[in-house]
Protein backbone atom coordinates (compact mmCIF):
# COMPACT_ATOMS: atom_id res chain seq x y z
CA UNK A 1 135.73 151.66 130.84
CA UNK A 2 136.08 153.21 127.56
CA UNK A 3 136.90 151.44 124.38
CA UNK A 4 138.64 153.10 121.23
CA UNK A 5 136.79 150.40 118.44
CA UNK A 6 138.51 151.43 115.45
CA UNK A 7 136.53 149.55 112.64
CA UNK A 8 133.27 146.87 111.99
CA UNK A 9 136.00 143.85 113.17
CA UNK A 10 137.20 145.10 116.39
CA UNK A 11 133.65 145.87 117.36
CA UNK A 12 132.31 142.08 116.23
CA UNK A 13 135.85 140.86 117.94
CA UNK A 14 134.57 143.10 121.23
CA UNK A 15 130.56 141.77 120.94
CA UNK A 16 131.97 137.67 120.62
CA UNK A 17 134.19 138.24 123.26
CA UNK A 18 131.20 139.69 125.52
CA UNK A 19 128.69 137.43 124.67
CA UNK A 20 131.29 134.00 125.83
CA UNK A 21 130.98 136.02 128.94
CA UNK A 22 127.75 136.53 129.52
CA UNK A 23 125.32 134.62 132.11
CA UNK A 24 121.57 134.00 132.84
CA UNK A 25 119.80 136.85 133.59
CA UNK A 26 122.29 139.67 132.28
CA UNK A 27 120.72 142.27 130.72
CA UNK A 28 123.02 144.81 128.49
CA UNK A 29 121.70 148.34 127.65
CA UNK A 30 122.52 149.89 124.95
CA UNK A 31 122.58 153.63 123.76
CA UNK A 32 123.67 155.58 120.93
CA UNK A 33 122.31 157.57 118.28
CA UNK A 34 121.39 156.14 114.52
CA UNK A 35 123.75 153.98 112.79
CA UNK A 36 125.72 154.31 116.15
CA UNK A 37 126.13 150.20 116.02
CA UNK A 38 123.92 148.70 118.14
CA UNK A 39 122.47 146.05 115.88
CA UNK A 40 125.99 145.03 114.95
CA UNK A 41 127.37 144.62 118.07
CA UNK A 42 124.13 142.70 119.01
CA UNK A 43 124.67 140.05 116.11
CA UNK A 44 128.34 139.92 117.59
CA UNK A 45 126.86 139.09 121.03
CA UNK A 46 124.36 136.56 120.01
CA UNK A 47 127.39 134.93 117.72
CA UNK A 48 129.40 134.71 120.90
CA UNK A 49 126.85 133.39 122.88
CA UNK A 50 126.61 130.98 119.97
CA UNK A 51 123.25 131.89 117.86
CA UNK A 52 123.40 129.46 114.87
CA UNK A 53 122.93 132.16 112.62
CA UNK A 54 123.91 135.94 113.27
CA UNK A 55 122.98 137.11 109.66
CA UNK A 56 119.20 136.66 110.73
CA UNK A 57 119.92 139.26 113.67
CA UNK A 58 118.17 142.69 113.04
CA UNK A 59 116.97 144.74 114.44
CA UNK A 60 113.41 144.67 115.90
CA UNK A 61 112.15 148.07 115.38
CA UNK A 62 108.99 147.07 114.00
CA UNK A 63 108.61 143.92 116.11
CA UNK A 64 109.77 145.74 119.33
CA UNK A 65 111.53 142.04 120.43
CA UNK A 66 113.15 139.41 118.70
CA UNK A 67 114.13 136.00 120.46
CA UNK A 68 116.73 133.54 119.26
CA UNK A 69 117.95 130.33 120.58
CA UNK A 70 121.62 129.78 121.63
CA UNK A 71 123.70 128.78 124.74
CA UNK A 72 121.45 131.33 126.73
CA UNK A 73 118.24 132.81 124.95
CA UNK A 74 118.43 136.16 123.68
CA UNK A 75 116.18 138.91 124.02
CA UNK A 76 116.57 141.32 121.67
CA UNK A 77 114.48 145.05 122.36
CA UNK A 78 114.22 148.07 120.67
CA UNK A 79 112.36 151.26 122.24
CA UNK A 80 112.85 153.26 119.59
CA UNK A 81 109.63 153.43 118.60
CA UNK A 82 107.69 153.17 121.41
CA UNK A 83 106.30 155.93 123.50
CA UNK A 84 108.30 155.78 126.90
CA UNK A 85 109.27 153.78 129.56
CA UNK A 86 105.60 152.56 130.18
CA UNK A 87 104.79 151.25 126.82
CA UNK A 88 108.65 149.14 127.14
CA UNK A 89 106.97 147.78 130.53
CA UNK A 90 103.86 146.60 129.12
CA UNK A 91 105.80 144.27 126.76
CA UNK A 92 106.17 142.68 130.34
CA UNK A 93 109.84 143.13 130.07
CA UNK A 94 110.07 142.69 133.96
CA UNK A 95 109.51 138.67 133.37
CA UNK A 96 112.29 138.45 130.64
CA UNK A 97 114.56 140.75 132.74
CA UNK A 98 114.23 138.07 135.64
CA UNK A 99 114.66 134.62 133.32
CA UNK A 100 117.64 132.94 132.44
CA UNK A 101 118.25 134.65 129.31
CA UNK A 102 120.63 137.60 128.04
CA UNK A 103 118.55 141.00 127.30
CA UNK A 104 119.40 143.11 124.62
CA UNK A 105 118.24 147.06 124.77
CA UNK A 106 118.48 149.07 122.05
CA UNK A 107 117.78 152.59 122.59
CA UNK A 108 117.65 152.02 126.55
CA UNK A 109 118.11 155.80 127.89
CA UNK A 110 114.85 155.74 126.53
CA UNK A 111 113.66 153.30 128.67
CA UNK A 112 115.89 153.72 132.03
CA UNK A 113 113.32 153.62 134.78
CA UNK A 114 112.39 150.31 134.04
CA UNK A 115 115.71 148.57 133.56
CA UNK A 116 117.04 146.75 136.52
CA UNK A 117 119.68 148.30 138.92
CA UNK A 118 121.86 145.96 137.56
CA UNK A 119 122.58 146.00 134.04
CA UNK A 120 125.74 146.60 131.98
CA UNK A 121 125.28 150.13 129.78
CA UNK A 122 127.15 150.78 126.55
CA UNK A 123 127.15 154.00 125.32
CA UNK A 124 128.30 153.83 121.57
CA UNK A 125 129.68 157.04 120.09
CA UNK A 126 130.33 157.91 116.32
CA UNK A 127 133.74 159.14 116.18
CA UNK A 128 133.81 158.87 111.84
CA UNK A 129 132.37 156.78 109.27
CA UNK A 130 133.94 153.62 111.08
CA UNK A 131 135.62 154.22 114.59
CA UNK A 132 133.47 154.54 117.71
CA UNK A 133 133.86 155.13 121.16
CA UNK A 134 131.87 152.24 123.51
CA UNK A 135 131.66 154.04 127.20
CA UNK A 136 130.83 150.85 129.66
CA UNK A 137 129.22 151.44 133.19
CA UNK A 138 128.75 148.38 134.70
CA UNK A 139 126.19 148.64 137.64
CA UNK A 140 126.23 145.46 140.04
CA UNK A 141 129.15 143.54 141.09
CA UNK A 142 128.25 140.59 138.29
CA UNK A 143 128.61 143.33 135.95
CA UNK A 144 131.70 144.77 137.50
CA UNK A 145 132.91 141.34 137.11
CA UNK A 146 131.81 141.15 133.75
CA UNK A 147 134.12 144.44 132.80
CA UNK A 148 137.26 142.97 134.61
CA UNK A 149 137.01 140.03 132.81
CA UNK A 150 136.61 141.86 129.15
CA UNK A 151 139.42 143.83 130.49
CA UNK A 152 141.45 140.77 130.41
CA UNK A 153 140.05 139.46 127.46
CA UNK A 154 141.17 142.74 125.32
């Protein structure tokens, strides 16, 4: 599924939307280049799964993961800085990948191997200085799931 987000309030109206629909255990990957938008549209997910406050969503670069409370705990992960998919895997993402929380992945292609089958991937591309393209691939029939019902939602 491919969106056409035209500016900063369609893509926090998108990220709310997905986060109401997200369950235990989903785990969202997302890719695109530097100031693509995936810190954004992670504060817009954690808002919609109900974070008390989505100003103090940033992104972890330094940290590598930031938690924060809400109707399902978020995960929040950023590879950029790491190594490869074996550094990402001794952060012992495997146990937060199988709790009851949502995971967040920024900079996941550089991570793939050790992402589960089933994930939902969004692919955010710069089209100008405030329009992007998000590419969705959900993989999993939760996730396909998922997509029909943002499909609806739109």
């Amino acid at each position: 599924m491919t969106l056409d987000i035209p500016d900063l309030a369609e893509t926090e109206a998108f990220g709310r939307r997905l986060g109401e629909l997200l369950f235990p255990g989903a785990v969202i990957a997302l890719v695109g280049q530097l100031g693509a938008g995936k810190t954004h549209l992670t504060r817009a997910v954690a808002e919609g799964l109900g974070v008390r406050n989505p100003a103090a969503v940033n992104s972890p670069t330094f940290v590598l993961i930031q938690e924060y409370p809400a109707r399902l705990p978020i995960y929040h992960f950023d590879a950029y800085r790491l190594s490869g998919a074996r550094e990402f895997a001794e952060l012992g993402v495997d146990e937060y990948f199988r709790g009851d929380g949502v995971c967040l992945v920024e900079w996941a292609d550089k991570v793939e191997v050790t992402l589960p089958v089933e994930h939902l991937r969004i692919e955010i591309a710069i089209v100008d200085e405030n329009r992007r393209l998000f590419e969705l691939k959900a993989t999993g029939e939760r996730y396909e799931q998922l997509l029909a019902s943002l499909r609806v939602a739109k």
